[in-house]
C-alpha atoms as a PDB file:
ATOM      1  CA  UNK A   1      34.256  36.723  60.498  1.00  0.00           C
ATOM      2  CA  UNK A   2      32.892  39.364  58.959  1.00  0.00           C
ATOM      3  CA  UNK A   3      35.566  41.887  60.284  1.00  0.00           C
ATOM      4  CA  UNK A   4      38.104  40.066  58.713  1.00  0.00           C
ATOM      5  CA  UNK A   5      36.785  39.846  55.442  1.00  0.00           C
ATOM      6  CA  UNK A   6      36.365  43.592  54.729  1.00  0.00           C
ATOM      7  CA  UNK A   7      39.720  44.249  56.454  1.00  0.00           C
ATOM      8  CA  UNK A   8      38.765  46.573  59.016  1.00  0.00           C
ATOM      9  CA  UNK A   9      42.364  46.723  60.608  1.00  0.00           C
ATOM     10  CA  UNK A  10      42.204  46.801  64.457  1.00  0.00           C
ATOM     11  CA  UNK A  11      38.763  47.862  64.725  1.00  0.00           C
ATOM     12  CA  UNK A  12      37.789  44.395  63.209  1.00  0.00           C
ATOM     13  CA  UNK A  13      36.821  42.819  66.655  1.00  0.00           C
ATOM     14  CA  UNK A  14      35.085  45.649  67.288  1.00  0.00           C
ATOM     15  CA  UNK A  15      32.539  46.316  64.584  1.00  0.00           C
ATOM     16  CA  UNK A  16      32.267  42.636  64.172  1.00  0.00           C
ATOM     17  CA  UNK A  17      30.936  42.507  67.853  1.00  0.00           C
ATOM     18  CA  UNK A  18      28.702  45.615  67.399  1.00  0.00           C
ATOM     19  CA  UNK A  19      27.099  44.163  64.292  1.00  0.00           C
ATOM     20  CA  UNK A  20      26.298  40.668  65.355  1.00  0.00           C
ATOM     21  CA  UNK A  21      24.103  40.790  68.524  1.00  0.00           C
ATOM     22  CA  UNK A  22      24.447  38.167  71.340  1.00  0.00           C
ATOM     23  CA  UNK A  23      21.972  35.913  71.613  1.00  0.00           C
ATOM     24  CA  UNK A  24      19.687  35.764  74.945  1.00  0.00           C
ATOM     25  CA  UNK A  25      19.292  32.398  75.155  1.00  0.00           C
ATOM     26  CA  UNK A  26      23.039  32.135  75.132  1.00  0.00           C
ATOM     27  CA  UNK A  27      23.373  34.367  78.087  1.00  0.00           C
ATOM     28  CA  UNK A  28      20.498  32.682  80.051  1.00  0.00           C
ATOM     29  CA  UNK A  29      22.462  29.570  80.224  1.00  0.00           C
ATOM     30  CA  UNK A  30      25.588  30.790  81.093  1.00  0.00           C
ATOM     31  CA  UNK A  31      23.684  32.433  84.336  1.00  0.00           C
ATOM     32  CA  UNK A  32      21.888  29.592  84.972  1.00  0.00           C
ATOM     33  CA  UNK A  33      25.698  28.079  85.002  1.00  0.00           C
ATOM     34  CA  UNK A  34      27.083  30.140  86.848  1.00  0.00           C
ATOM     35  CA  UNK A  35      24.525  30.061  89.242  1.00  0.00           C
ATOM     36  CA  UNK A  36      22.215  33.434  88.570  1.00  0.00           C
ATOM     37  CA  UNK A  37      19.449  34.385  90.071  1.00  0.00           C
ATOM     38  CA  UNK A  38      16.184  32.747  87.965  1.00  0.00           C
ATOM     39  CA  UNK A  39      15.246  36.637  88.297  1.00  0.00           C
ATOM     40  CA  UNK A  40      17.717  37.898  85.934  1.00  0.00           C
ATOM     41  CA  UNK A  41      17.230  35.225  83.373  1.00  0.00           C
ATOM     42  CA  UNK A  42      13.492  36.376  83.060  1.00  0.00           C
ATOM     43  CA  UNK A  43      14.289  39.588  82.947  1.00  0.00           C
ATOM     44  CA  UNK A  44      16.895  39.135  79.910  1.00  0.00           C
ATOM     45  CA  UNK A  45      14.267  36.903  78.045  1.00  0.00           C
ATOM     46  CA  UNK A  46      11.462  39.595  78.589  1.00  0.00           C
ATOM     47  CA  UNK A  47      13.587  42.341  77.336  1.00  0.00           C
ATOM     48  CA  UNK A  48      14.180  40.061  74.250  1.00  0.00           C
ATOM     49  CA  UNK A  49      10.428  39.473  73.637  1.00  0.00           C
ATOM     50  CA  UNK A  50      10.055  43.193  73.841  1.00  0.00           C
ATOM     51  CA  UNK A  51      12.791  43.954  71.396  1.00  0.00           C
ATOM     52  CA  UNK A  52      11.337  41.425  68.782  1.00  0.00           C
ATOM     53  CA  UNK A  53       7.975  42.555  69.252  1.00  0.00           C
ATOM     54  CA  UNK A  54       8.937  46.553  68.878  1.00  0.00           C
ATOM     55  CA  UNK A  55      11.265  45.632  65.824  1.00  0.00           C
ATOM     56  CA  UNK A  56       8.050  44.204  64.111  1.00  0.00           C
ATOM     57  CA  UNK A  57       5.587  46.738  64.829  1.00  0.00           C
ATOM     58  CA  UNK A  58       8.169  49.340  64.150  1.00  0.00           C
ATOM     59  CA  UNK A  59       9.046  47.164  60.377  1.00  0.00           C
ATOM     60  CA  UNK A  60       5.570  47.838  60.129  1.00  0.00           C
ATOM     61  CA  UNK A  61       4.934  50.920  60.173  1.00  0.00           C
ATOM     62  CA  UNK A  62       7.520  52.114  58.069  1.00  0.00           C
ATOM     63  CA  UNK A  63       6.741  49.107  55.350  1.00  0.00           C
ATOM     64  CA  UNK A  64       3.146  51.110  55.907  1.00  0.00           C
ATOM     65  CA  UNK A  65       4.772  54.196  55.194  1.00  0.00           C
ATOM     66  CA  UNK A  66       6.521  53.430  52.125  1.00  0.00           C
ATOM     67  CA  UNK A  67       3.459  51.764  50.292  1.00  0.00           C
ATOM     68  CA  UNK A  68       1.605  55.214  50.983  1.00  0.00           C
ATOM     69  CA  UNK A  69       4.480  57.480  50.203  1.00  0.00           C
ATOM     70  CA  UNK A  70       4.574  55.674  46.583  1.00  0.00           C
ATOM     71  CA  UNK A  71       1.254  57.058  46.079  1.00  0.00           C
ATOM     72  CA  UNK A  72       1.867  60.492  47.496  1.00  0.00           C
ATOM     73  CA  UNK A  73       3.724  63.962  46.551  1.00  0.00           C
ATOM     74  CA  UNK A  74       6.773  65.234  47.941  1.00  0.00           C
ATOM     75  CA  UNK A  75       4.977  67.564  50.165  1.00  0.00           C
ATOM     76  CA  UNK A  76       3.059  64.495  51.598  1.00  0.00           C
ATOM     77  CA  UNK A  77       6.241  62.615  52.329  1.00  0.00           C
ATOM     78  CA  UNK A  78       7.877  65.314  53.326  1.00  0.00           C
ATOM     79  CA  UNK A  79       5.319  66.264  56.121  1.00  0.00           C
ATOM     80  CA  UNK A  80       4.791  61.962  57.575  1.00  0.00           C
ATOM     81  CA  UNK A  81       8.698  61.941  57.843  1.00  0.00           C
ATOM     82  CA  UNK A  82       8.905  64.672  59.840  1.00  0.00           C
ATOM     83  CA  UNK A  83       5.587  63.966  61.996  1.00  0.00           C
ATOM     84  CA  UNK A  84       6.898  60.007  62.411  1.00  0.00           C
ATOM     85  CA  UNK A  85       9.880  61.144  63.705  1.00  0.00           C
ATOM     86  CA  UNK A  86       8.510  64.561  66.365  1.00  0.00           C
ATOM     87  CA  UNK A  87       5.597  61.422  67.369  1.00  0.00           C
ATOM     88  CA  UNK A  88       8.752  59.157  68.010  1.00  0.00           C
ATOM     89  CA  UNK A  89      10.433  61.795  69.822  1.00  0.00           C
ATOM     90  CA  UNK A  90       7.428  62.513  71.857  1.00  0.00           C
ATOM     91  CA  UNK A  91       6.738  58.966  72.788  1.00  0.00           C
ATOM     92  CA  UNK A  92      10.389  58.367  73.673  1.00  0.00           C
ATOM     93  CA  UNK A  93      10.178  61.534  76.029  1.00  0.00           C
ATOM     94  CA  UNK A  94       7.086  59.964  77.266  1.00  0.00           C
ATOM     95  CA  UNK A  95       8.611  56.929  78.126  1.00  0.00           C
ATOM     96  CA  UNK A  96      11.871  58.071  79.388  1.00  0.00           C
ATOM     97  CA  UNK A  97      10.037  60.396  81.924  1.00  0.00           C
ATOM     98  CA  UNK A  98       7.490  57.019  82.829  1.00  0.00           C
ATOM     99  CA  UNK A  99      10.721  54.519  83.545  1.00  0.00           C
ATOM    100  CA  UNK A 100      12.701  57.814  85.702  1.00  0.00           C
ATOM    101  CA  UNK A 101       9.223  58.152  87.304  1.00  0.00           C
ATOM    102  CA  UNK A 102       8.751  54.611  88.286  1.00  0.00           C
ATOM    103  CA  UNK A 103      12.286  54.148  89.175  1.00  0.00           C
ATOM    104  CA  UNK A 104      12.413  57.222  91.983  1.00  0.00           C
END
């Protein structure tokens, strides 16, 4: 709907599928319709739960941020950007290398 409204030409389907997500529980019950594996299902809802729960850890940490950068100098927010975003980077290296491990 969305795609159409702004006029996006014929990349309209396109953005308008990245931007709205599909919802799990949708999927679920077209496997369980088609006949899936009760495996997969849990699987897909897991992920979900993970997702959610990252999103509002990670919504609140930078909400954290903010209200302390207000009270802070440039310098300050200056240096918790970048050491946010080298700890992100080291605990997405960390977890890459864990899931490559575990999946060898």
């Amino acid at each position: 709907m969305a795609a159409y409204r702004y006029d996006l030409g014929r990349f309209g389907n396109s953005v308008a599928l990245w931007l709205g997500g599909i919802h799990p529980g949708e999927v679920t019950s077209v496997l369980r319709a088609g006949g899936a594996p009760e495996l997969l299902g849990a699987l897909l809802e897991g992920e979900s739960l993970f997702n959610d729960a990252s999103g509002i850890v990670l919504f609140d940490i930078f909400l954290r941020k903010v209200l302390q950068a207000r009270r802070a100098g440039a310098f300050d927010r200056f240096w918790d950007v970048l050491s946010f975003c080298v700890n992100g980077l080291i605990f997405f290296l960390l977890g890459a290398s864990s899931v490559n491990y575990l999946i060898r």
